[in-house]
PDB file of N, CA and C in Angstrom:
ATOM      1  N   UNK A   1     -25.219  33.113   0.276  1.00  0.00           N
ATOM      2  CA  UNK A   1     -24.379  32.660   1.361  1.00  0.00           C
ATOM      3  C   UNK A   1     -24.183  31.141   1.342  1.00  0.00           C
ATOM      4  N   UNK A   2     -24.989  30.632   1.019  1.00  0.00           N
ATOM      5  CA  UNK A   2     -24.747  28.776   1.055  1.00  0.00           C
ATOM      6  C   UNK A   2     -24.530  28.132  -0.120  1.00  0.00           C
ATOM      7  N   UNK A   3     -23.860  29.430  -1.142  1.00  0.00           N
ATOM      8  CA  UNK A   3     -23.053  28.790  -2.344  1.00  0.00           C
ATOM      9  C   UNK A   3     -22.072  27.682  -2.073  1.00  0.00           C
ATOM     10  N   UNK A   4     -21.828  26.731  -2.934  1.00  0.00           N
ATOM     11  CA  UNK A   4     -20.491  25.791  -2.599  1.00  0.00           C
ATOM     12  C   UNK A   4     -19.421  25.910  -4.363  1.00  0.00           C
ATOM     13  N   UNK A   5     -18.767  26.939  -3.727  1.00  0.00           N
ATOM     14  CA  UNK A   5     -17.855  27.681  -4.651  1.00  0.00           C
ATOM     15  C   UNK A   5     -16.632  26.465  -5.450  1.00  0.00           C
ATOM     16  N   UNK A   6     -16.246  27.221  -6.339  1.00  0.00           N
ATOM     17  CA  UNK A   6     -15.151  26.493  -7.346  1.00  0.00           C
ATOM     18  C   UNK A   6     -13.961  26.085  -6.241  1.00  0.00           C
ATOM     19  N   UNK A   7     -13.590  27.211  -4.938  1.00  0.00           N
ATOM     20  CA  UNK A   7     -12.927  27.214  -4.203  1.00  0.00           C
ATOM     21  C   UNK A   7     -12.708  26.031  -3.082  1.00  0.00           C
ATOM     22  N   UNK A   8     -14.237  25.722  -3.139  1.00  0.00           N
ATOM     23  CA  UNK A   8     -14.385  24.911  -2.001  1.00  0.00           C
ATOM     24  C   UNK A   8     -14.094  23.601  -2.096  1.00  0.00           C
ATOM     25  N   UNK A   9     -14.185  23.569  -4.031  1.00  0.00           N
ATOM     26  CA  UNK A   9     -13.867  21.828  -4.583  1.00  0.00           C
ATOM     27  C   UNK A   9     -12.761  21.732  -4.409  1.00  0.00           C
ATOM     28  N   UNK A  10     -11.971  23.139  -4.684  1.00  0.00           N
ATOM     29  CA  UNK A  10     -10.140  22.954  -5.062  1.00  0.00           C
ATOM     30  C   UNK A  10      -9.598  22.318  -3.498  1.00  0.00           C
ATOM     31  N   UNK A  11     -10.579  23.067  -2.456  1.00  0.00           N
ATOM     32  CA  UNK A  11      -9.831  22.549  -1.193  1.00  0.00           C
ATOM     33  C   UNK A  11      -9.869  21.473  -0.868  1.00  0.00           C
ATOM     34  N   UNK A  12     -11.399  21.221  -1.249  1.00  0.00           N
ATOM     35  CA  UNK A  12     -11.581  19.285  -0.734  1.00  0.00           C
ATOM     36  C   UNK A  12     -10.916  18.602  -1.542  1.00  0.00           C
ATOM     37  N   UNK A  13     -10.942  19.053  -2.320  1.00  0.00           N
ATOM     38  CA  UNK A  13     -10.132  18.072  -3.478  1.00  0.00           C
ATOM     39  C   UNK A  13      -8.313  17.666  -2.845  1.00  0.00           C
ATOM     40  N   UNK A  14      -8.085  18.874  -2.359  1.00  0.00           N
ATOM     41  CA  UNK A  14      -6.290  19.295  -2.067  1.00  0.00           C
ATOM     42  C   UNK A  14      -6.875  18.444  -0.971  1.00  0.00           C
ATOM     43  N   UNK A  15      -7.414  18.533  -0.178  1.00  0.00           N
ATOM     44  CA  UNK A  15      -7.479  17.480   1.459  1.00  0.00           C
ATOM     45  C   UNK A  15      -7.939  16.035   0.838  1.00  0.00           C
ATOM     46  N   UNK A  16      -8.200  15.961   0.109  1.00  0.00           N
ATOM     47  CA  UNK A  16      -8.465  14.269  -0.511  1.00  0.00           C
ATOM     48  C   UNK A  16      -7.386  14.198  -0.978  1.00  0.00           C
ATOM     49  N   UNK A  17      -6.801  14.311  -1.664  1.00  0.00           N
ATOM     50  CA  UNK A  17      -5.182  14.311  -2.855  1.00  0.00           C
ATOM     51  C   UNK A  17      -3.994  13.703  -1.536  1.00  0.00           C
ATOM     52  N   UNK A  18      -4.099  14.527  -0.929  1.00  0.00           N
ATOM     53  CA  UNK A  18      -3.000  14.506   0.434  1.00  0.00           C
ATOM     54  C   UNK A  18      -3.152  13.000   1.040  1.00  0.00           C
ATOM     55  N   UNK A  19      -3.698  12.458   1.421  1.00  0.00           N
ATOM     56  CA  UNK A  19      -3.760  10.905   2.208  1.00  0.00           C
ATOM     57  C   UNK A  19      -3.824  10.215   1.074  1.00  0.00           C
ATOM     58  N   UNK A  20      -4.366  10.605  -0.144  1.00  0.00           N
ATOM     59  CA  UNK A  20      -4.244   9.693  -0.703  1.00  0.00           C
ATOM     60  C   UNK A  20      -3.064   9.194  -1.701  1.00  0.00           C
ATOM     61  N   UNK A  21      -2.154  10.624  -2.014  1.00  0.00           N
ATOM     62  CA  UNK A  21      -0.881  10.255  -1.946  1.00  0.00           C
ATOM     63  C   UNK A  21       0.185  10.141  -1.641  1.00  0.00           C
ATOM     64  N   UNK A  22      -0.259  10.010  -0.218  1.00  0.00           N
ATOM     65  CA  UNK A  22       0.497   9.132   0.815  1.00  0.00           C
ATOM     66  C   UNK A  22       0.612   8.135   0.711  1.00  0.00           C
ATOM     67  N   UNK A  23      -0.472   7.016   0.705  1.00  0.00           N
ATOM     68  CA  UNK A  23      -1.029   6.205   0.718  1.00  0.00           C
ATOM     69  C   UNK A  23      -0.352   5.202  -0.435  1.00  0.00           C
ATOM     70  N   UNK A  24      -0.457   6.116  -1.548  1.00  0.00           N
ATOM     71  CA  UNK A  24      -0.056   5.906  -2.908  1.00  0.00           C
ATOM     72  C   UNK A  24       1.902   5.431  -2.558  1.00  0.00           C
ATOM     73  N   UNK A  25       2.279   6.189  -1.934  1.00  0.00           N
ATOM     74  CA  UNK A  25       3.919   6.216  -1.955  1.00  0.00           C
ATOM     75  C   UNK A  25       4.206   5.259  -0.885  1.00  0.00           C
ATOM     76  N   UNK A  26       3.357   4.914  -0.018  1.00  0.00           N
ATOM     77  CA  UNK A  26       3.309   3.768   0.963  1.00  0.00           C
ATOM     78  C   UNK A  26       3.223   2.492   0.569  1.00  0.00           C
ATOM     79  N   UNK A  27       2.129   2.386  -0.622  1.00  0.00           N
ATOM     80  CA  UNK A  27       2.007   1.395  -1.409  1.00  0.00           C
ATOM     81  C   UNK A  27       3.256   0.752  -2.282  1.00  0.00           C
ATOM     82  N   UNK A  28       3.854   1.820  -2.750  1.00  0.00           N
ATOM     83  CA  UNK A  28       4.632   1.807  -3.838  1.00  0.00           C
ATOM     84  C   UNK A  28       6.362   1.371  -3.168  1.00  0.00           C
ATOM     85  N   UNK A  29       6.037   1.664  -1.777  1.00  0.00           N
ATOM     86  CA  UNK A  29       7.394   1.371  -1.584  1.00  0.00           C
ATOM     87  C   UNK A  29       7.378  -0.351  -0.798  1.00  0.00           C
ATOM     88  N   UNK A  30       6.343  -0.688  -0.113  1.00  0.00           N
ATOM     89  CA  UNK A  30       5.372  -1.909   0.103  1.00  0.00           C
ATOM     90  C   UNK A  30       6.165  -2.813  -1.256  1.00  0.00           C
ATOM     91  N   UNK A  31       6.025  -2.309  -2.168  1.00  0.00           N
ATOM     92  CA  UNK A  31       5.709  -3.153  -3.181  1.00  0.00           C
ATOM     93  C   UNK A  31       7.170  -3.251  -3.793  1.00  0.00           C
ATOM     94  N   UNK A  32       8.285  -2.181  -3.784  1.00  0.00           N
ATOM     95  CA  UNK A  32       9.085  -2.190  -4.279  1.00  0.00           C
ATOM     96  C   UNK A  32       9.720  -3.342  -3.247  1.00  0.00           C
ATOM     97  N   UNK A  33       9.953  -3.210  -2.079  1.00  0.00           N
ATOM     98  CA  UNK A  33      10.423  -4.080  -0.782  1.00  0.00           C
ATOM     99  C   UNK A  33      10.077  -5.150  -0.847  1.00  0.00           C
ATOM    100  N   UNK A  34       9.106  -5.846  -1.515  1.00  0.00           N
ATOM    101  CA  UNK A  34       8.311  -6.739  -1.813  1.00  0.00           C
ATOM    102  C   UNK A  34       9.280  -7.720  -2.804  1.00  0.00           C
ATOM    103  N   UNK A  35       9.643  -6.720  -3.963  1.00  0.00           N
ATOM    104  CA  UNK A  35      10.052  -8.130  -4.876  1.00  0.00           C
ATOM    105  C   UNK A  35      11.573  -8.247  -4.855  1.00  0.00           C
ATOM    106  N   UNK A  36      12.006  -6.724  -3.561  1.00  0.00           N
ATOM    107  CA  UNK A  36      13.397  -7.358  -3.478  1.00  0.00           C
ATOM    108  C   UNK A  36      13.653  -8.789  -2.628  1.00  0.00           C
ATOM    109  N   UNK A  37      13.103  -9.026  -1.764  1.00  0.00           N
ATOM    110  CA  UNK A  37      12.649 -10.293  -0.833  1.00  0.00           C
ATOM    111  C   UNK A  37      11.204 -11.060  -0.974  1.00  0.00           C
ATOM    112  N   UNK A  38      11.570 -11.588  -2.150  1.00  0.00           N
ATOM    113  CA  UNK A  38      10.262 -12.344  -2.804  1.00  0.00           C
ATOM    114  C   UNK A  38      10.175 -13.718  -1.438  1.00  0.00           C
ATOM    115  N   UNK A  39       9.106 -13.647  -1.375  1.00  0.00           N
ATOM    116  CA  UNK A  39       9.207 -15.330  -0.102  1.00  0.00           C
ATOM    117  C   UNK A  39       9.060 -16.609  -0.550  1.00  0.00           C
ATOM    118  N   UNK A  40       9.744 -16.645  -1.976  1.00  0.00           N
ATOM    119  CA  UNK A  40       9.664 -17.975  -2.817  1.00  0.00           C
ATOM    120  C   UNK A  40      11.689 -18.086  -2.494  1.00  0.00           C
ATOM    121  N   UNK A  41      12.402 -17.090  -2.050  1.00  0.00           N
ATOM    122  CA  UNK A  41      12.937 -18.050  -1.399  1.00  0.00           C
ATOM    123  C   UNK A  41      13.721 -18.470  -0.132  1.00  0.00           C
ATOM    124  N   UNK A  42      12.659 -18.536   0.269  1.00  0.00           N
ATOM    125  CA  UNK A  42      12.326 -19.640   1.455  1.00  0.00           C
ATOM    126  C   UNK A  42      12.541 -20.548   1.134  1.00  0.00           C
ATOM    127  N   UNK A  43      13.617 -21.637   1.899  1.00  0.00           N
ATOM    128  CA  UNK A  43      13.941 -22.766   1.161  1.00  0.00           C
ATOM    129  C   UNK A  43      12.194 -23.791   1.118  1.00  0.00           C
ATOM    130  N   UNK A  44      12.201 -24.572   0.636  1.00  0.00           N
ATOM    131  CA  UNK A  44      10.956 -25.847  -0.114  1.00  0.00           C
ATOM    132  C   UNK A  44      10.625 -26.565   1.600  1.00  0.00           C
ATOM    133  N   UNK A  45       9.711 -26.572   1.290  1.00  0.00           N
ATOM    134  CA  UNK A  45       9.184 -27.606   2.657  1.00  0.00           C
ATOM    135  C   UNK A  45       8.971 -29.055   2.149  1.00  0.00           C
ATOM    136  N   UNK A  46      10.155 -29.479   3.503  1.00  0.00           N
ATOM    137  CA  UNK A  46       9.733 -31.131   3.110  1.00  0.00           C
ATOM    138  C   UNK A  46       8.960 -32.085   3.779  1.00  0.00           C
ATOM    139  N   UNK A  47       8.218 -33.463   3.191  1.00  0.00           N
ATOM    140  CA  UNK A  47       7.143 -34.079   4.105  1.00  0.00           C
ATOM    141  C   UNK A  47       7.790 -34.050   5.573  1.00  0.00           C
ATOM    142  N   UNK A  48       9.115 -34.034   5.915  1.00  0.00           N
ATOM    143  CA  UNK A  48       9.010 -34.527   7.082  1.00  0.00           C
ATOM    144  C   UNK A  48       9.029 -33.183   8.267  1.00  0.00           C
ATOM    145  N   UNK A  49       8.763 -32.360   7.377  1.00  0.00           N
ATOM    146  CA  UNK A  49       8.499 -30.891   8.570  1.00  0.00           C
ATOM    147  C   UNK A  49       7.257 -30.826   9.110  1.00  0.00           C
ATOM    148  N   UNK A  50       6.589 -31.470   8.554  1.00  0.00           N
ATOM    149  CA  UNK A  50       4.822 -31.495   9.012  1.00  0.00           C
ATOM    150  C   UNK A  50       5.091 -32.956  10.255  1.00  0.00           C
ATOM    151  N   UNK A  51       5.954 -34.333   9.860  1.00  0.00           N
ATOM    152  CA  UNK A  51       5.813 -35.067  10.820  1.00  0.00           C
ATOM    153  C   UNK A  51       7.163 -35.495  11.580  1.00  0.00           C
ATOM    154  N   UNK A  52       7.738 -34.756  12.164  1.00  0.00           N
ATOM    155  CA  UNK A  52       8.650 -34.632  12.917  1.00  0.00           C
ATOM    156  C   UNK A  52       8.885 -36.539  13.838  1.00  0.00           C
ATOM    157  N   UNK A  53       9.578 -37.345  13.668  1.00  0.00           N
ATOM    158  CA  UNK A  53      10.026 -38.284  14.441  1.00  0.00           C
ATOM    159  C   UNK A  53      11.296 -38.156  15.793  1.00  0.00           C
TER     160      UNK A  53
END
């Protein structure tokens, strides 16, 4: 009765798999969005943005 069957890996395994490729396609789209709006450009900061007169 307190076997832990071939069955039982396939399931945990299928309930681990699931968030984690989610996770995975969350990442991936993170990242694609990412280098369409790289934040290099942002125009250049100049000395006088730090000391405003």
């Amino acid at each position: 009765m307190g076997s832990f069957s071939v069955w039982h890996i396939l399931i945990l395994l299928i309930l681990l798999l699931i968030p984690v490729g989610i996770a995975l396609v969350v990442w991936f789209i993170v990242r694609i969005s990412n280098k369409r709006s790289p934040v290099s450009q942002l125009p250049p900061r100049t000395p006088t943005d730090d000391n405003p007169q």
